[in-house]
N, C-alpha and C. Protein backbone atom coordinates (compact mmCIF):
# COMPACT_ATOMS: atom_id res chain seq x y z
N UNK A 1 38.66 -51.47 -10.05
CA UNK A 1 37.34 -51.05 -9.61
C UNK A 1 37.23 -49.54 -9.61
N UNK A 2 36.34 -48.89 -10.07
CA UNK A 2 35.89 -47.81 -9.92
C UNK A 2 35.78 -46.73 -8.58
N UNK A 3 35.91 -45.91 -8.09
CA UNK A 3 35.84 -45.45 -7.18
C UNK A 3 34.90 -44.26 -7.07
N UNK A 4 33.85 -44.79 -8.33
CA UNK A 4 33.47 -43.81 -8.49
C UNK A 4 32.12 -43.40 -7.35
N UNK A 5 31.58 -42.39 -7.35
CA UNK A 5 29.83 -42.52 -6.57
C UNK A 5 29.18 -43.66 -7.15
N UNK A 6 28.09 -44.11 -6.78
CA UNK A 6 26.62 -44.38 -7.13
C UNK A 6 25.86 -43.59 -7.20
N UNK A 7 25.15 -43.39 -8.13
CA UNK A 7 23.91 -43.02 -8.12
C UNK A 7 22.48 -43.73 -8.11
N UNK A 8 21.62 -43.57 -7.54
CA UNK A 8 20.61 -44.54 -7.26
C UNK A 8 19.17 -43.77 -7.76
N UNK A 9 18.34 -44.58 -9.02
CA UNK A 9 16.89 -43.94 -9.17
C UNK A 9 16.29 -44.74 -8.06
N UNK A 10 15.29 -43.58 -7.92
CA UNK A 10 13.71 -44.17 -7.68
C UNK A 10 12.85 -45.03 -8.12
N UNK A 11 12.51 -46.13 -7.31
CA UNK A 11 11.49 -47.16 -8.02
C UNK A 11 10.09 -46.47 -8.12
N UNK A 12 10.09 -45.68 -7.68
CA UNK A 12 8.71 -44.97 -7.84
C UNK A 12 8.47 -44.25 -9.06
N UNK A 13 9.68 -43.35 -9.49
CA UNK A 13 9.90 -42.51 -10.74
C UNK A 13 10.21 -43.68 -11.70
N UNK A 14 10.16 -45.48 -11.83
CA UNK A 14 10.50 -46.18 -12.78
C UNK A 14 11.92 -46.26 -13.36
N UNK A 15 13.09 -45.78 -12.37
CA UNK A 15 13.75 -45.75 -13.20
C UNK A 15 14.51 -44.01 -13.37
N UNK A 16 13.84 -42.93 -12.96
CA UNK A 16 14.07 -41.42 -13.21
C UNK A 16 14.47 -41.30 -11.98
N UNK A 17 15.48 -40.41 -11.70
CA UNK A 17 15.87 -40.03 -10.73
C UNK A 17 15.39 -39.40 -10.00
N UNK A 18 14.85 -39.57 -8.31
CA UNK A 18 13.85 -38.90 -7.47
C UNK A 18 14.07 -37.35 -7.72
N UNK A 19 12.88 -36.13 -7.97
CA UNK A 19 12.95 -35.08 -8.13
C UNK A 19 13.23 -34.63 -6.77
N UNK A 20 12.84 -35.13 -5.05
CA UNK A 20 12.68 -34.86 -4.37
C UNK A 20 13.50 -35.96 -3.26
N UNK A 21 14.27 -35.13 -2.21
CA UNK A 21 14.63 -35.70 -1.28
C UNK A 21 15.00 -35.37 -0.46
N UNK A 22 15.07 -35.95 0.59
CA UNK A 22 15.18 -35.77 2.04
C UNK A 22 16.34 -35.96 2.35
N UNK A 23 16.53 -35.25 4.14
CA UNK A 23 17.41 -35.59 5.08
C UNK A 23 17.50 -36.40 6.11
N UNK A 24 16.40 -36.99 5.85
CA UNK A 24 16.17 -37.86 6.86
C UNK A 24 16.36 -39.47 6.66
N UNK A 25 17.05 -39.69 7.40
CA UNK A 25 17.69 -41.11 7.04
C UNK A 25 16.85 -42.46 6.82
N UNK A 26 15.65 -42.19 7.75
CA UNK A 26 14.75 -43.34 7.86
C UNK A 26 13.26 -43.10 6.55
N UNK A 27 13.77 -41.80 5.75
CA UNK A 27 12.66 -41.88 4.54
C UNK A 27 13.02 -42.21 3.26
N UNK A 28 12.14 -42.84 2.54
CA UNK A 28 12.05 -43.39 1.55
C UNK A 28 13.48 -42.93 0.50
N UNK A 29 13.04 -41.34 0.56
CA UNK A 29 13.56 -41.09 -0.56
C UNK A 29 14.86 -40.04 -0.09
N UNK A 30 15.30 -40.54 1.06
CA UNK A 30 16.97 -40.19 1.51
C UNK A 30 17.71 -40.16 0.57
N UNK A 31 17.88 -38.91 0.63
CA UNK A 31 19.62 -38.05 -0.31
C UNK A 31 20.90 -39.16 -0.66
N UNK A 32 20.72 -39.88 0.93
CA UNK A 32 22.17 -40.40 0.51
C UNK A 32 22.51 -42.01 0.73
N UNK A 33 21.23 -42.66 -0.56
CA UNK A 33 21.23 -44.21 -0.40
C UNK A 33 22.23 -44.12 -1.27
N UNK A 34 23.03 -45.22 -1.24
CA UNK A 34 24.27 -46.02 -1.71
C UNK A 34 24.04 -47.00 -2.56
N UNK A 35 23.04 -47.94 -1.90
CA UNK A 35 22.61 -49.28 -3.12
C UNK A 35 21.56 -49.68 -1.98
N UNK A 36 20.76 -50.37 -2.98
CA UNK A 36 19.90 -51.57 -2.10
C UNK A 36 20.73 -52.52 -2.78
N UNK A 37 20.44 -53.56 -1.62
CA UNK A 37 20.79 -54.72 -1.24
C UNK A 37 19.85 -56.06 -2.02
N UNK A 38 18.38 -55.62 -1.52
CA UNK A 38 17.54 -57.44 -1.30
C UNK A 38 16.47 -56.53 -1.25
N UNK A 39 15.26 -57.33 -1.53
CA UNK A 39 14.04 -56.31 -1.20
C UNK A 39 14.48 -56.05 0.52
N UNK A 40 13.47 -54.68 0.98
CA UNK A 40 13.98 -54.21 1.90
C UNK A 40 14.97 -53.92 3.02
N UNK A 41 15.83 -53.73 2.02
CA UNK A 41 17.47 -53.40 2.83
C UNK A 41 18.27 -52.46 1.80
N UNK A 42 19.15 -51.92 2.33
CA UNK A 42 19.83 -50.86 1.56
C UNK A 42 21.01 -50.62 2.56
N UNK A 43 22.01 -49.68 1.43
CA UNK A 43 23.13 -49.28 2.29
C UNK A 43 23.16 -47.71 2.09
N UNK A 44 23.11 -46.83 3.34
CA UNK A 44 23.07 -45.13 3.05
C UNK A 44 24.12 -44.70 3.66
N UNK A 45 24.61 -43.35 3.63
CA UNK A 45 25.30 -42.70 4.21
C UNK A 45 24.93 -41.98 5.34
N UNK A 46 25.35 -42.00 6.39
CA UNK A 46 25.16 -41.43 7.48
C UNK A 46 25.00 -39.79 7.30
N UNK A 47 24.43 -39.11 7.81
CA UNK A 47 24.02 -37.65 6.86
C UNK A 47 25.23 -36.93 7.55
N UNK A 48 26.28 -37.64 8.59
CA UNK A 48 27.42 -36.71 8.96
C UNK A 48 28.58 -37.11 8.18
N UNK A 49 28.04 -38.07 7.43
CA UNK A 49 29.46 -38.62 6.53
C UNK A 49 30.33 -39.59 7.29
N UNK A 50 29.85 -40.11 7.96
CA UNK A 50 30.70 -40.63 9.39
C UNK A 50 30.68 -42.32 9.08
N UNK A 51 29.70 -42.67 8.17
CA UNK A 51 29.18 -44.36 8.82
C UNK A 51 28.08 -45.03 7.48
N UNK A 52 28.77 -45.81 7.42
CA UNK A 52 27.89 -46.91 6.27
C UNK A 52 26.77 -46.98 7.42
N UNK A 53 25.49 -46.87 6.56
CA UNK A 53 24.58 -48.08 7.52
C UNK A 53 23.52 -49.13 6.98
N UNK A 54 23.34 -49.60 7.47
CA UNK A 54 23.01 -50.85 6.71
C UNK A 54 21.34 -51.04 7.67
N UNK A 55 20.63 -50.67 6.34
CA UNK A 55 19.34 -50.05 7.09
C UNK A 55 18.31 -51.09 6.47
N UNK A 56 16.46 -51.49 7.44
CA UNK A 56 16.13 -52.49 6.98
C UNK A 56 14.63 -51.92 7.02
N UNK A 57 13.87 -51.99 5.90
CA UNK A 57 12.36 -51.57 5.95
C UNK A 57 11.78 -52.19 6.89
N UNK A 58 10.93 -51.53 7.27
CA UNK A 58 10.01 -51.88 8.48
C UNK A 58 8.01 -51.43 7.88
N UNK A 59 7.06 -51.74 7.96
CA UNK A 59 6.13 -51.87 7.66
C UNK A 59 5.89 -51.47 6.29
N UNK A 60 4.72 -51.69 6.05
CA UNK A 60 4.11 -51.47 4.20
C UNK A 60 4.56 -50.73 3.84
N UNK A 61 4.93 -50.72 2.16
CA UNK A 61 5.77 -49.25 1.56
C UNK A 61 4.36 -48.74 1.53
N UNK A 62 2.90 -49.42 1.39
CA UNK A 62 1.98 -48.04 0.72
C UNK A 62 1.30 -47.29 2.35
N UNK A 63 1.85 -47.85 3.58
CA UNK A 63 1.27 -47.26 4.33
C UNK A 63 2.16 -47.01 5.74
N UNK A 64 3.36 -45.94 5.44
CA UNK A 64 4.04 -45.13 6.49
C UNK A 64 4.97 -46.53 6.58
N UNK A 65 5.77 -46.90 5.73
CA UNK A 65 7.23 -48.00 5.56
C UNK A 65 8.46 -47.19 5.92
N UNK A 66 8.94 -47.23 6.79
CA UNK A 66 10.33 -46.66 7.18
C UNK A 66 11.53 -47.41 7.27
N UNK A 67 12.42 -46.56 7.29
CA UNK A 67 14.08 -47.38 7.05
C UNK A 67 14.65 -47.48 8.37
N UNK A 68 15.43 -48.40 9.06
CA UNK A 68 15.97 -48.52 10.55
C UNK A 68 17.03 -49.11 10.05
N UNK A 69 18.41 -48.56 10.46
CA UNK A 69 19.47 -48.82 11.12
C UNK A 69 19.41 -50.44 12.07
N UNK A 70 20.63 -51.08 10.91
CA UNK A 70 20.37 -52.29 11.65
C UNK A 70 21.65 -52.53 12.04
N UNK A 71 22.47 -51.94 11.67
CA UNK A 71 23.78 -51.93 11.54
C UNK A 71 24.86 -50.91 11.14
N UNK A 72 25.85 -50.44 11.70
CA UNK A 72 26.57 -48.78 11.43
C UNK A 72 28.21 -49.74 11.43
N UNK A 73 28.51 -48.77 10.23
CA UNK A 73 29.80 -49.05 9.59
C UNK A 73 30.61 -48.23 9.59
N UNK A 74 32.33 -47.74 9.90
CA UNK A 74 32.61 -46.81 9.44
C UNK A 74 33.70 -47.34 7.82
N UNK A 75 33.81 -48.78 8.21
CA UNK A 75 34.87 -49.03 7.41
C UNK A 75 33.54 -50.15 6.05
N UNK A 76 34.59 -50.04 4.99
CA UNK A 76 33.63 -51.02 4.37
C UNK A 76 33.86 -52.74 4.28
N UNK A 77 34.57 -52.63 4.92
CA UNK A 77 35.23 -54.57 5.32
C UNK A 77 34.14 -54.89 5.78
N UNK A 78 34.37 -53.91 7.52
CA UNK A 78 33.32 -54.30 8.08
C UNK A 78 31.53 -54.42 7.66
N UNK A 79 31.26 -53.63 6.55
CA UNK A 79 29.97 -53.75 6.27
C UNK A 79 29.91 -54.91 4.95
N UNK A 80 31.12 -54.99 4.45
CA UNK A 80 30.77 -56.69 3.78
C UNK A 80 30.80 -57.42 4.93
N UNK A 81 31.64 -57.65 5.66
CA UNK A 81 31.57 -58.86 6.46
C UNK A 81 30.02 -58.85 7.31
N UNK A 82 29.70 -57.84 7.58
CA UNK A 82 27.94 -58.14 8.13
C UNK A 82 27.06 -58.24 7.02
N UNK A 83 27.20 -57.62 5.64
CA UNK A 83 25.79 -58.05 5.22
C UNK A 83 25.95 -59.53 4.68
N UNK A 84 27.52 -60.08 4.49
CA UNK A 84 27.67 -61.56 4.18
C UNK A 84 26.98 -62.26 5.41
N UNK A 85 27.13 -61.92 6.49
CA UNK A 85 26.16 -63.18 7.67
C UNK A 85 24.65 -62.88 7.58
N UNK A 86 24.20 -61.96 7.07
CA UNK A 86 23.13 -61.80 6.65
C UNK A 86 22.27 -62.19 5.31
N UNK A 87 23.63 -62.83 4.32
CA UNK A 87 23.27 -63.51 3.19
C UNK A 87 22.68 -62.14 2.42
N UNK A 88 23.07 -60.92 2.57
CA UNK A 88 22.62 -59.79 1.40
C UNK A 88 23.63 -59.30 0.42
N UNK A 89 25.13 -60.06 -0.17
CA UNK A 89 25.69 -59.59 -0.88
C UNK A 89 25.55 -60.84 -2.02
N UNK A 90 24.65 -61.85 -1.86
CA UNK A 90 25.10 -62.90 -3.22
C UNK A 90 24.23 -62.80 -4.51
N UNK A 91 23.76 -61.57 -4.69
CA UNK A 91 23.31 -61.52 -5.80
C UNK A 91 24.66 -60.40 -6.20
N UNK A 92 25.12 -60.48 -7.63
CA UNK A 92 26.17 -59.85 -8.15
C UNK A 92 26.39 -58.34 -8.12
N UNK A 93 25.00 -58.01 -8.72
CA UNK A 93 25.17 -56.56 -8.59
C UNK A 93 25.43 -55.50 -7.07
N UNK A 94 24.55 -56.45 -6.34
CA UNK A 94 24.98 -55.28 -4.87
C UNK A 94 26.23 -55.58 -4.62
N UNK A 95 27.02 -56.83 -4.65
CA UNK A 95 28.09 -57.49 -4.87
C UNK A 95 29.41 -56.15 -5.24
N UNK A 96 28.81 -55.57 -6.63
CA UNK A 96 29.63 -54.41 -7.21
C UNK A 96 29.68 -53.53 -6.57
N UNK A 97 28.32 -53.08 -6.52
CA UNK A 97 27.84 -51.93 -5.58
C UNK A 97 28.68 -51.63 -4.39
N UNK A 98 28.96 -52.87 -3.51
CA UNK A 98 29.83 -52.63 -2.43
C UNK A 98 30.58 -52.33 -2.42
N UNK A 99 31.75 -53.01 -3.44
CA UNK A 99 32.97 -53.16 -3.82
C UNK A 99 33.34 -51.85 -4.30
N UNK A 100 32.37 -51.09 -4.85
CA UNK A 100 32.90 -49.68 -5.27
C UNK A 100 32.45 -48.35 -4.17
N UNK A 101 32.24 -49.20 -3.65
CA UNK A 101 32.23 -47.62 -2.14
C UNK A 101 34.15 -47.96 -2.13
N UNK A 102 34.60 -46.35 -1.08
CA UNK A 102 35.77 -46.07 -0.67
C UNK A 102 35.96 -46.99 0.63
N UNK A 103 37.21 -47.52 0.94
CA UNK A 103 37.69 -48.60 1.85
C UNK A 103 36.92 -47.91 3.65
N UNK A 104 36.82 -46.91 3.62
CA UNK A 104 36.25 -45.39 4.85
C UNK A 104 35.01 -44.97 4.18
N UNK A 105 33.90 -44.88 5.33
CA UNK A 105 32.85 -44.03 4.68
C UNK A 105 33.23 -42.57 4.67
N UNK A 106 33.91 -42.03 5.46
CA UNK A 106 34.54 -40.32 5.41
C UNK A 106 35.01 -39.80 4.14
N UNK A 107 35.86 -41.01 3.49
CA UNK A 107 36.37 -40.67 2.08
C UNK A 107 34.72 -40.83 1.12
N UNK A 108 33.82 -41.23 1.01
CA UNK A 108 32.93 -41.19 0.24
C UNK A 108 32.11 -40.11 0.55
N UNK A 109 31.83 -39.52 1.79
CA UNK A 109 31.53 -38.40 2.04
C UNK A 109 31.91 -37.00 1.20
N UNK A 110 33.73 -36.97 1.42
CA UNK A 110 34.41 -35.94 0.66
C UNK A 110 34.39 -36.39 -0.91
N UNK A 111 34.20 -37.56 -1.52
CA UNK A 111 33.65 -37.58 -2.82
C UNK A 111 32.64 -37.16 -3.23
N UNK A 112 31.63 -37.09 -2.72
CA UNK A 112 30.36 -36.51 -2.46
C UNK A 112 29.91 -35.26 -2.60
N UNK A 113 31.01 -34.67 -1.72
CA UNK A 113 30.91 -33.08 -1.67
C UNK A 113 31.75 -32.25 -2.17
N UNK A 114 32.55 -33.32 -3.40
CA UNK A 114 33.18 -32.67 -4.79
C UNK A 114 32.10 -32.41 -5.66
N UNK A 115 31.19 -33.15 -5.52
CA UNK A 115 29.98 -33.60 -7.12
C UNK A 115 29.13 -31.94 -7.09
C-alpha cells in the first residue's frame, strides 16, 4: 500500500482542484479533507495534525451546509473500526482511501508538511 498523501478535487470545480481554501474545519472547502466517505461524510485532518475526524454534513449544500465532527481519531484502526459500525467503508474506493492514510494521524501531518 502506498503511503502516499491524498489529494482530493472539488465537486464544485468538476473535478479541478479547489483554487481556494480554508482553515476551518467545518467549511466546505477545508485544506485538509482526506477522502469522502458516502454522500455527506468525509475524513479530515485535524488542523493541529493531532486527529482523524470523521465529520458529517449538516443542512443544504446550496444554503449554509456545514461539516461536524462526529467522531475524532488519533489512530487509524480506530477510525476504520467506527466508520465500519457506521457502514461508511463498503464501497471500495474509500475502502483504499483509508487504508492509505499513516497507522497515526501525527505521521500524516509530518507527511504533509514535507509536500
Amino acid at each position: 500500500m502506498s503511503k502516499s498523501p491524498i489529494l482530493q478535487t472539488s465537486p464544485k470545480t468538476q473535478g479541478q482542484f479547489a483554487q481556494t481554501s480554508s482553515r476551518r474545519e467545518t467549511a466546505d472547502s477545508y485544506s485538509a479533507v482526506l477522502t469522502p466517505l458516502a454522500p455527506r461524510w468525509r475524513v479530515i485532518l485535524c488542523r493541529d495534525g493531532k486527529q482523524y475526524i470523521l465529520q458529517r454534513q449538516f443542512g443544504n449544500r446550496l444554503h449554509k451546509a456545514v461539516w461536524r465532527g462526529e467522531s475524532y481519531h488519533s489512530t487509524r484502526r480506530s477510525l476504520i473500526r467506527d466508520c465500519a459500525k457506521r457502514y461508511l467503508i463498503s464501497d471500495v474506493m474509500a475502502q483504499a482511501a483509508i487504508d492509505r492514510l499513516p497507522s497515526l494521524a501525527r505521521e500524516y501531518a509530518v507527511q504533509r508538511a514535507q509536500y
